[in-house]
Every structure is written in C-alpha cells, then in structure tokens.
N, C-alpha and C. Protein backbone atom coordinates (compact mmCIF):
# COMPACT_ATOMS: atom_id res chain seq x y z
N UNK A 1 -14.78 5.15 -7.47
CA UNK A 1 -13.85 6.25 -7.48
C UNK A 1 -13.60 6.64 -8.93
N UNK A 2 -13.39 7.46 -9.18
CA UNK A 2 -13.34 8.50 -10.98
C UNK A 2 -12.27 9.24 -10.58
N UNK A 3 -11.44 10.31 -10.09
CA UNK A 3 -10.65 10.78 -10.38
C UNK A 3 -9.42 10.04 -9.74
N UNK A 4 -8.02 10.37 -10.23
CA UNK A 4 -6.82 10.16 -10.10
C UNK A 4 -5.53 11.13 -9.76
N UNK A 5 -5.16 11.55 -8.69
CA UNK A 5 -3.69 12.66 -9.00
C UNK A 5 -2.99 11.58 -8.70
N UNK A 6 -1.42 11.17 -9.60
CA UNK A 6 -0.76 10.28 -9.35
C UNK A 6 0.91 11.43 -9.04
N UNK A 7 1.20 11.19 -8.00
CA UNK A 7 2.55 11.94 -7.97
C UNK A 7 4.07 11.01 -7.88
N UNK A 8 4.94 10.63 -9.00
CA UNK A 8 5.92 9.66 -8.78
C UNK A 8 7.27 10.31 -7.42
N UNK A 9 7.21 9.80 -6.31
CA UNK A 9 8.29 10.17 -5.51
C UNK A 9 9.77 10.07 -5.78
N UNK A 10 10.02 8.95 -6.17
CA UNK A 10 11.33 8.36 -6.44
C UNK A 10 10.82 7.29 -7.51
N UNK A 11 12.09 7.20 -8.14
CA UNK A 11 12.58 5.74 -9.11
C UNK A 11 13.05 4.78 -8.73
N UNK A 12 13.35 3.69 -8.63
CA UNK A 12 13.99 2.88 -7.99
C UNK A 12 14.40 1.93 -8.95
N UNK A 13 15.86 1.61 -9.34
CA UNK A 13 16.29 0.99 -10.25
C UNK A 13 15.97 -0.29 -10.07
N UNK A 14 15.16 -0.82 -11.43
CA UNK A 14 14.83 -2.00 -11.30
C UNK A 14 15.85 -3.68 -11.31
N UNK A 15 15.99 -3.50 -10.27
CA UNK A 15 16.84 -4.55 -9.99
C UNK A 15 15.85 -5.77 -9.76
N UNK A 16 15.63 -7.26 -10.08
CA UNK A 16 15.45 -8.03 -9.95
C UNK A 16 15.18 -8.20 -8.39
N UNK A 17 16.00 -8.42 -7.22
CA UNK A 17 15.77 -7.99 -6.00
C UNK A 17 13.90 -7.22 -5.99
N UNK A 18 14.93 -6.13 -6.29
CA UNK A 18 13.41 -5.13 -5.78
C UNK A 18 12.36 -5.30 -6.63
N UNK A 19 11.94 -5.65 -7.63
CA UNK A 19 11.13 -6.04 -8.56
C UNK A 19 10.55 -7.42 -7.83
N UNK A 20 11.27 -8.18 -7.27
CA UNK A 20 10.26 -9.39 -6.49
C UNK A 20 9.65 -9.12 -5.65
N UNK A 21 11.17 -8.42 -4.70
CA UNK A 21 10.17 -7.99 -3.49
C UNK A 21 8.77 -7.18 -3.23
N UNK A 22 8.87 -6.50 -4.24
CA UNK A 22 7.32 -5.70 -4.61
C UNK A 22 6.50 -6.25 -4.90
N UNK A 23 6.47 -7.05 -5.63
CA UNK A 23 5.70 -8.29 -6.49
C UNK A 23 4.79 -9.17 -5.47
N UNK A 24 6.26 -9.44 -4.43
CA UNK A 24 5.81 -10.20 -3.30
C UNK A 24 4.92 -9.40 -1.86
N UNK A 25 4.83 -8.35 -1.89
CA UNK A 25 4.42 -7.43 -1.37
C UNK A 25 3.00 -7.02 -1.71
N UNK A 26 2.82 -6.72 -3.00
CA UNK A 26 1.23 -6.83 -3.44
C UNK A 26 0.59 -8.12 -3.71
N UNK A 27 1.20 -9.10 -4.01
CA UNK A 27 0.32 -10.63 -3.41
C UNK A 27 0.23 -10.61 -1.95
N UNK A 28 0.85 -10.25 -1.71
CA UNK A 28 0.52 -10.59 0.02
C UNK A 28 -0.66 -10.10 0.34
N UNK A 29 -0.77 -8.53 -0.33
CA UNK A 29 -1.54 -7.75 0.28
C UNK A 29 -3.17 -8.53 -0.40
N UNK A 30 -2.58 -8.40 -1.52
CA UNK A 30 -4.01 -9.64 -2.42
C UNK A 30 -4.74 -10.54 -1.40
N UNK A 31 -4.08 -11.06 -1.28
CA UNK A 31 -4.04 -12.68 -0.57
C UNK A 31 -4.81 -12.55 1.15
N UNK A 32 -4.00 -11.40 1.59
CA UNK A 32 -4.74 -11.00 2.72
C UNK A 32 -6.13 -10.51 2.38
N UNK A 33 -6.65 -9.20 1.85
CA UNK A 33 -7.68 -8.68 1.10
C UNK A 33 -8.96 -9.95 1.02
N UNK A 34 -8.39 -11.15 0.66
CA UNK A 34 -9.51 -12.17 0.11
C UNK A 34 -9.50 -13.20 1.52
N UNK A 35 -8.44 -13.36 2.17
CA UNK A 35 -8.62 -14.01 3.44
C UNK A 35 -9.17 -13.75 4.76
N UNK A 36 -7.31 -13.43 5.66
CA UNK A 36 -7.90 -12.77 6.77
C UNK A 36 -8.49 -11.74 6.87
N UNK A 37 -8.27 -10.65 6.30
CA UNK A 37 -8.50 -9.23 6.25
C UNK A 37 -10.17 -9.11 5.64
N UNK A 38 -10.65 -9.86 4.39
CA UNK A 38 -12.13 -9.56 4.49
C UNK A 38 -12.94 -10.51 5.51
N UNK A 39 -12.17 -10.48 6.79
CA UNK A 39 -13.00 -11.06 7.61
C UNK A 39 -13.13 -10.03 9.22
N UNK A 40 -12.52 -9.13 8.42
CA UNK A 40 -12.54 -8.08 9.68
C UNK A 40 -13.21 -6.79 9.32
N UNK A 41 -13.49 -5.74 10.36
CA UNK A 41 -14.29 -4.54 9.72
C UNK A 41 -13.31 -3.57 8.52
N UNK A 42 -13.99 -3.27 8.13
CA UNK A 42 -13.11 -1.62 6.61
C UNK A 42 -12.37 -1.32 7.99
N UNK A 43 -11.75 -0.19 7.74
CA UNK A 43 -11.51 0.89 8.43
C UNK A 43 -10.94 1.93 7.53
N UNK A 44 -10.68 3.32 8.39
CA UNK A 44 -10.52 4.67 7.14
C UNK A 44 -9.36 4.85 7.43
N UNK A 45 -8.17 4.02 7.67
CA UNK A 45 -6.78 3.78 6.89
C UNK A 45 -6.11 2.79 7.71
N UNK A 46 -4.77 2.51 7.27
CA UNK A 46 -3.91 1.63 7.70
C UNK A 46 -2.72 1.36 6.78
N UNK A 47 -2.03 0.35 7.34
CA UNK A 47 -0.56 0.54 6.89
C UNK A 47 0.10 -0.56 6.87
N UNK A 48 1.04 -0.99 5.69
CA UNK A 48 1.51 -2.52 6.08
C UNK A 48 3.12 -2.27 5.35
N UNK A 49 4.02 -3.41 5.89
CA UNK A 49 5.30 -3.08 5.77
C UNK A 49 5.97 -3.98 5.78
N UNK A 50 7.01 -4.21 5.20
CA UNK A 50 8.16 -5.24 5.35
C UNK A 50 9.49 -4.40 6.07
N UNK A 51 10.60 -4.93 6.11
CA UNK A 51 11.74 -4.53 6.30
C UNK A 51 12.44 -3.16 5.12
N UNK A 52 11.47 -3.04 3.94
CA UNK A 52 12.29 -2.14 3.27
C UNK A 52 11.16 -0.86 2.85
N UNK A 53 9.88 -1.71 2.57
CA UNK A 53 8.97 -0.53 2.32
C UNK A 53 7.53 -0.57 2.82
N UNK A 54 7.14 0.53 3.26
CA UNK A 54 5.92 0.63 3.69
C UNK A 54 4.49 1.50 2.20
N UNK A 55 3.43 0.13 2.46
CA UNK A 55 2.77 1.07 1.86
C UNK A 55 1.32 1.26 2.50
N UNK A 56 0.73 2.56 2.75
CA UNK A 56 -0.42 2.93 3.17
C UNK A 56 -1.64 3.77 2.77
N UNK A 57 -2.74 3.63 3.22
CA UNK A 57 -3.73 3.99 2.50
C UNK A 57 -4.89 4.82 3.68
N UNK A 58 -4.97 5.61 3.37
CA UNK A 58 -6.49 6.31 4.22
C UNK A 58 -7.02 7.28 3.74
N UNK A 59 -8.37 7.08 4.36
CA UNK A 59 -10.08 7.78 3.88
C UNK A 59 -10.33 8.79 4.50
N UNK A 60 -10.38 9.82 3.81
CA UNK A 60 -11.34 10.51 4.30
C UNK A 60 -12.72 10.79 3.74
N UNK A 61 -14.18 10.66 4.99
CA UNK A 61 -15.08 10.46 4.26
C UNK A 61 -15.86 9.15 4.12
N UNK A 62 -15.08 8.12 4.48
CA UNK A 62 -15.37 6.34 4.85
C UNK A 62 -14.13 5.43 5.52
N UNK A 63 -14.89 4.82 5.37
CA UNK A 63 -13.74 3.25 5.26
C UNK A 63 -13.41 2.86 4.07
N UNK A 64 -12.33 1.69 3.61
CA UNK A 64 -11.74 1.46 2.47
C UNK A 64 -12.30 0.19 2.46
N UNK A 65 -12.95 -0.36 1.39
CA UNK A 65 -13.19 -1.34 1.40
C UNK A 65 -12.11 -2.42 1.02
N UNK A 66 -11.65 -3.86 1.50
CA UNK A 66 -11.33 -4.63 1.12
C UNK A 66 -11.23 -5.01 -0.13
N UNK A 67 -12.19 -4.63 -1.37
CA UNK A 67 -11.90 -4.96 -2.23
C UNK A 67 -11.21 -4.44 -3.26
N UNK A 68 -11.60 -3.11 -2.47
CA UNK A 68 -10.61 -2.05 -3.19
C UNK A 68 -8.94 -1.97 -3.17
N UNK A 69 -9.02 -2.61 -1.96
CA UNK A 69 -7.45 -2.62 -1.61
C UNK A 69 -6.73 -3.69 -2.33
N UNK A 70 -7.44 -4.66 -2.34
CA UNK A 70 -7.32 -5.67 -3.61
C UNK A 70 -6.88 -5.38 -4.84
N UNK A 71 -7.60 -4.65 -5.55
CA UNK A 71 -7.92 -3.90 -6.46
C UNK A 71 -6.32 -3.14 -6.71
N UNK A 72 -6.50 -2.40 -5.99
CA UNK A 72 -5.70 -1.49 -6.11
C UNK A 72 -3.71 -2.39 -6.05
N UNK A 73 -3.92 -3.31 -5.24
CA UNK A 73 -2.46 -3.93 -5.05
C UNK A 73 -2.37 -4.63 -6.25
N UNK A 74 -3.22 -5.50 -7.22
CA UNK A 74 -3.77 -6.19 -8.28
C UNK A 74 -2.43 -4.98 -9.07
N UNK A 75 -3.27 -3.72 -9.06
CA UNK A 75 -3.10 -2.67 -10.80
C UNK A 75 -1.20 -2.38 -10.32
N UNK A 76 -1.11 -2.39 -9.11
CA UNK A 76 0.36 -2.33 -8.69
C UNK A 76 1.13 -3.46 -9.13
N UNK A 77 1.27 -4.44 -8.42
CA UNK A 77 1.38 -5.67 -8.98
C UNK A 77 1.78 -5.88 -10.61
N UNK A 78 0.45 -5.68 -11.31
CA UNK A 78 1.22 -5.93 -12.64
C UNK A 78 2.26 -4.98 -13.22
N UNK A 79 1.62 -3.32 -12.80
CA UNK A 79 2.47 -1.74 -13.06
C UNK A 79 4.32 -2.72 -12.52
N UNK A 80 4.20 -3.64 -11.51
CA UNK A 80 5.60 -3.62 -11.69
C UNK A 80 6.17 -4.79 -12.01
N UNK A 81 5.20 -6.02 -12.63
CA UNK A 81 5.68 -7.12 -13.33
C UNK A 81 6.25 -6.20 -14.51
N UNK A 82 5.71 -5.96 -14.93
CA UNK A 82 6.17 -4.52 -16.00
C UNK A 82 7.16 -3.60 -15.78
N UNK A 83 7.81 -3.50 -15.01
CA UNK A 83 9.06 -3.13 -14.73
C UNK A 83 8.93 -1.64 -14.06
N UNK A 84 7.70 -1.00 -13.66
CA UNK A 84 7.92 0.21 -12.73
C UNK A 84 8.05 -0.08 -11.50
N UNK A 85 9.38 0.59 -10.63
CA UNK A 85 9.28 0.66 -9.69
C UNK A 85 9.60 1.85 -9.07
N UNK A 86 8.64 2.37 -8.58
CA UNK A 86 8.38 3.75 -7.98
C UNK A 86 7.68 3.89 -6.82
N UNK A 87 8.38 5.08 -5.87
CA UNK A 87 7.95 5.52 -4.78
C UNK A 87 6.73 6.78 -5.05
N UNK A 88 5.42 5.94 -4.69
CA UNK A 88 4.26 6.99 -4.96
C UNK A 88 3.56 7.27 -3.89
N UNK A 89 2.73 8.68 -4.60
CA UNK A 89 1.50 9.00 -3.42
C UNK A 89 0.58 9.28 -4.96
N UNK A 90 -0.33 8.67 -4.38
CA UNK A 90 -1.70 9.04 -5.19
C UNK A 90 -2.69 9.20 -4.28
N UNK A 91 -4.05 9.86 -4.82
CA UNK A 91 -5.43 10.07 -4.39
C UNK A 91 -6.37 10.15 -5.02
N UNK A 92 -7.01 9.21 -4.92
CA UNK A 92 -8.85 8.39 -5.43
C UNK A 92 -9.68 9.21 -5.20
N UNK A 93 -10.18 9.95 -6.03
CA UNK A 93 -11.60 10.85 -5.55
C UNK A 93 -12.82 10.16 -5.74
N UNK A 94 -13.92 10.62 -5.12
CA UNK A 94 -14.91 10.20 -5.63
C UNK A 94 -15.72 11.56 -6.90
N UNK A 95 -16.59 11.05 -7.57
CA UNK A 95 -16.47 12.29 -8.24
C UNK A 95 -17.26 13.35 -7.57
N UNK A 96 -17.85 13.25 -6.82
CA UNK A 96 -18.32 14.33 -5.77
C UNK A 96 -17.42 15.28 -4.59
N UNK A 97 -16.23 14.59 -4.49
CA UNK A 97 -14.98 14.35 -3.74
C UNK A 97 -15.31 14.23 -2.74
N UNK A 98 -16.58 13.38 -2.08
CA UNK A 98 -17.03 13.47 -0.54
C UNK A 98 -15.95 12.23 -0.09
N UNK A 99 -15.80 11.39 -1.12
CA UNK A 99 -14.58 10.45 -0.71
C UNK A 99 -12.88 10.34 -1.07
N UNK A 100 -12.01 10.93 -0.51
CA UNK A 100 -10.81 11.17 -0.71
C UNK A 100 -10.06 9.87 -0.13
N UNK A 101 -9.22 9.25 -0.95
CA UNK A 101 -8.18 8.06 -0.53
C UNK A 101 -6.77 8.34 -0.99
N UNK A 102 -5.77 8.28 0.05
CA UNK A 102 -4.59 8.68 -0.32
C UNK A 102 -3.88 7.22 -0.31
N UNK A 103 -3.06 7.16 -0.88
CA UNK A 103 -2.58 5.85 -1.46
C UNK A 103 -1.00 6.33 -1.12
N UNK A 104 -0.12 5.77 -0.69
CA UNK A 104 1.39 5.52 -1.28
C UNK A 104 2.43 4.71 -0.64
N UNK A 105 3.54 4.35 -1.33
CA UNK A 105 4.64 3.49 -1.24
C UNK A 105 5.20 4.18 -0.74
N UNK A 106 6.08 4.22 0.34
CA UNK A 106 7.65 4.82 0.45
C UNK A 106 8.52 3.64 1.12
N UNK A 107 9.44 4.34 1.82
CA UNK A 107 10.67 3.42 2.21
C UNK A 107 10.55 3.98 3.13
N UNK A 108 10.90 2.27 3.94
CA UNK A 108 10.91 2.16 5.67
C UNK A 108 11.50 3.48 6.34
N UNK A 109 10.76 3.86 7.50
CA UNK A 109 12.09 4.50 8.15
C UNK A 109 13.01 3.78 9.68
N UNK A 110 13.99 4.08 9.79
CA UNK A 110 14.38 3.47 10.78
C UNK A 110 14.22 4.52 11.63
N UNK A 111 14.67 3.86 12.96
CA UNK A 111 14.73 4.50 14.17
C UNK A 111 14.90 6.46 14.16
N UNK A 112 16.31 6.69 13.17
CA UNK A 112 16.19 8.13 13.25
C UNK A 112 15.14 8.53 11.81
N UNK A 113 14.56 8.26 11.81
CA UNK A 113 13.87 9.05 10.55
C UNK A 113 14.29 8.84 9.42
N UNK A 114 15.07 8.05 8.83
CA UNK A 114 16.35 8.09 7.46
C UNK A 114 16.18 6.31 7.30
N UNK A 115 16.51 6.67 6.11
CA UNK A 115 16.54 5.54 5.61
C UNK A 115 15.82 4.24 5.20
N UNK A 116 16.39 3.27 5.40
CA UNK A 116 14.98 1.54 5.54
C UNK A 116 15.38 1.38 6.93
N UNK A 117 14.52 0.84 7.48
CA UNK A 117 14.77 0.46 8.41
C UNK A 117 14.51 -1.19 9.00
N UNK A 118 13.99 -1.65 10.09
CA UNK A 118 13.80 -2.94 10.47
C UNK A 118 12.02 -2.36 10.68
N UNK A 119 11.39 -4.05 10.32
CA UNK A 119 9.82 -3.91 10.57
C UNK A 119 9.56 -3.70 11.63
N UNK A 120 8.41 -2.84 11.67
CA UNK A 120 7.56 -2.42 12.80
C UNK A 120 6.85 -3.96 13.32
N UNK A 121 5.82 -3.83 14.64
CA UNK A 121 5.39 -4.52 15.18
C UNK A 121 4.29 -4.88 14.85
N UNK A 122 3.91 -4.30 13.58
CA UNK A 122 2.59 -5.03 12.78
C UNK A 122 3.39 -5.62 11.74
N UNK A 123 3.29 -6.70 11.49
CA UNK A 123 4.06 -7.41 10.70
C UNK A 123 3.02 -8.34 9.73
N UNK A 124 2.60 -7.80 8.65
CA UNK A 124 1.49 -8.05 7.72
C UNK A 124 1.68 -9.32 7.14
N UNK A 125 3.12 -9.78 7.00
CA UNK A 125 3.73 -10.64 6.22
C UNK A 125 3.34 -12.18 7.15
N UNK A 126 3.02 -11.99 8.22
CA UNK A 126 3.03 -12.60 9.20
C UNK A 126 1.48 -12.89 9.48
N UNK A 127 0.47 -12.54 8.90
CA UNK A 127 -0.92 -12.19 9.08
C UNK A 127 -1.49 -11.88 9.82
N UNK A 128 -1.23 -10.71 10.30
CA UNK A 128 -2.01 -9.83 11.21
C UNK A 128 -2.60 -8.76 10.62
N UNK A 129 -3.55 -8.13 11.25
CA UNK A 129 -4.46 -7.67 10.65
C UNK A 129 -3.73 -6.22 10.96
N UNK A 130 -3.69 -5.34 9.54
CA UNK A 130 -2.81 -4.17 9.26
C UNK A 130 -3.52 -3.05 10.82
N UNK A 131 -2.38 -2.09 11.24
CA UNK A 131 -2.82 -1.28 11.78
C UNK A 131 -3.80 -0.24 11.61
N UNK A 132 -4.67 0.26 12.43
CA UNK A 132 -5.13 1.89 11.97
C UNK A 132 -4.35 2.95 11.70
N UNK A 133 -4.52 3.59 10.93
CA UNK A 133 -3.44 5.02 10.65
C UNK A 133 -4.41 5.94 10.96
N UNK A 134 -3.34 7.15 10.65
CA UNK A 134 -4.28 8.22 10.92
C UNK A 134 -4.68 9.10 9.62
C-alpha cells in the first residue's frame, strides 16, 4: 500500500485509563494477527471491540491480510505509547487504487446509537475470530 488520507475524528484526553486501554487493545489485536487469527482465511473486512471502542477495517478490491493488520495495530500501538489518542478514519491505497482499505477507531455505540456502550457478541478480547463487516 503507498498512499495515505488520515482524517483525526476526535481527541481524547490522554488519561492514563485510556492510554492503556488502547495499548491493550492493539496488543490484543497483535497477538491475535500472529495466533488465532493467522490461522483462519483474510477476509475484505471486519471489526473488533471492547466495551468502549470499536476499531474496524475493510477492502475493497481483496482481503486484508493478517499481516497487515498486525502491522497496522503495531504503528497504532506505539502512535499511542506516545501519547496520541484519537478517534480516526484512514484509507490505504494501493498505488493503482485497485486496492482501497478503510481503517478506523471510534466509540462504542450503545443500544440507541449514542454513546459507549456494552460489547457486542463478538468479543475479540475473548478470542474469537473478528466478525465480517460490510
């Protein structure tokens, strides 16, 4: 992938709290990436979540490879040992743009649409293998 649009959604004051929990959120996703998860097929998106934030990713054009997703939670990961914490959407081109990947963080929603909410029934943290998105 060669190109980058990075769009920051929100800021999120770096509180210690939320600075782990993120932290702890892209190891997970690491950790899965190299375990269970490269033991199952790509697919061209999906979605994983805790109780406060969801982050998801999909292709158009392929599947995402595992290592990329790696990859990509890795450059997050340190972006917020480093103290950013931000609600993003980005997208990975290829430089042909036959491959488009949309990338982003937001916050849970609950039941009405608003807010954080409680985890969904894919529960990543738990090791199951992330849902398909659309």
């Amino acid at each position: 992938m060669q190109k980058v649009l990075f769009k920051a959604l929100a800021s999120i004051t770096p509180m210690p709290e939320v600075v782990h929990r993120l932290e702890e959120l892209y190891i997970n996703i690491i950790e899965a990436c190299q375990d269970e998860w490269a033991k199952t097929p790509r697919m061209p998106g999906f979605y994983f979540s805790d109780d406060v934030f969801a982050f998801a990713m999909s292709c158009r054009g392929g599947v995402i490879p595992w290592e990329f997703v790696a990859e990509i939670a890795d450059m997050l990961w340190e972006s917020t040992a480093r103290g950013s914490t931000v609600l993003f959407a980005m997208i990975y081109s290829s430089p042909n743009r036959e491959v488009l990947i949309n990338i982003s963080l937001t916050l849970m929603q609950d039941e009405t649409g608003s807010g954080t909410g409680g985890s969904t029934d894919t529960n990543w943290r738990e090791g199951s293998v992330p849902s398909v998105g659309s």
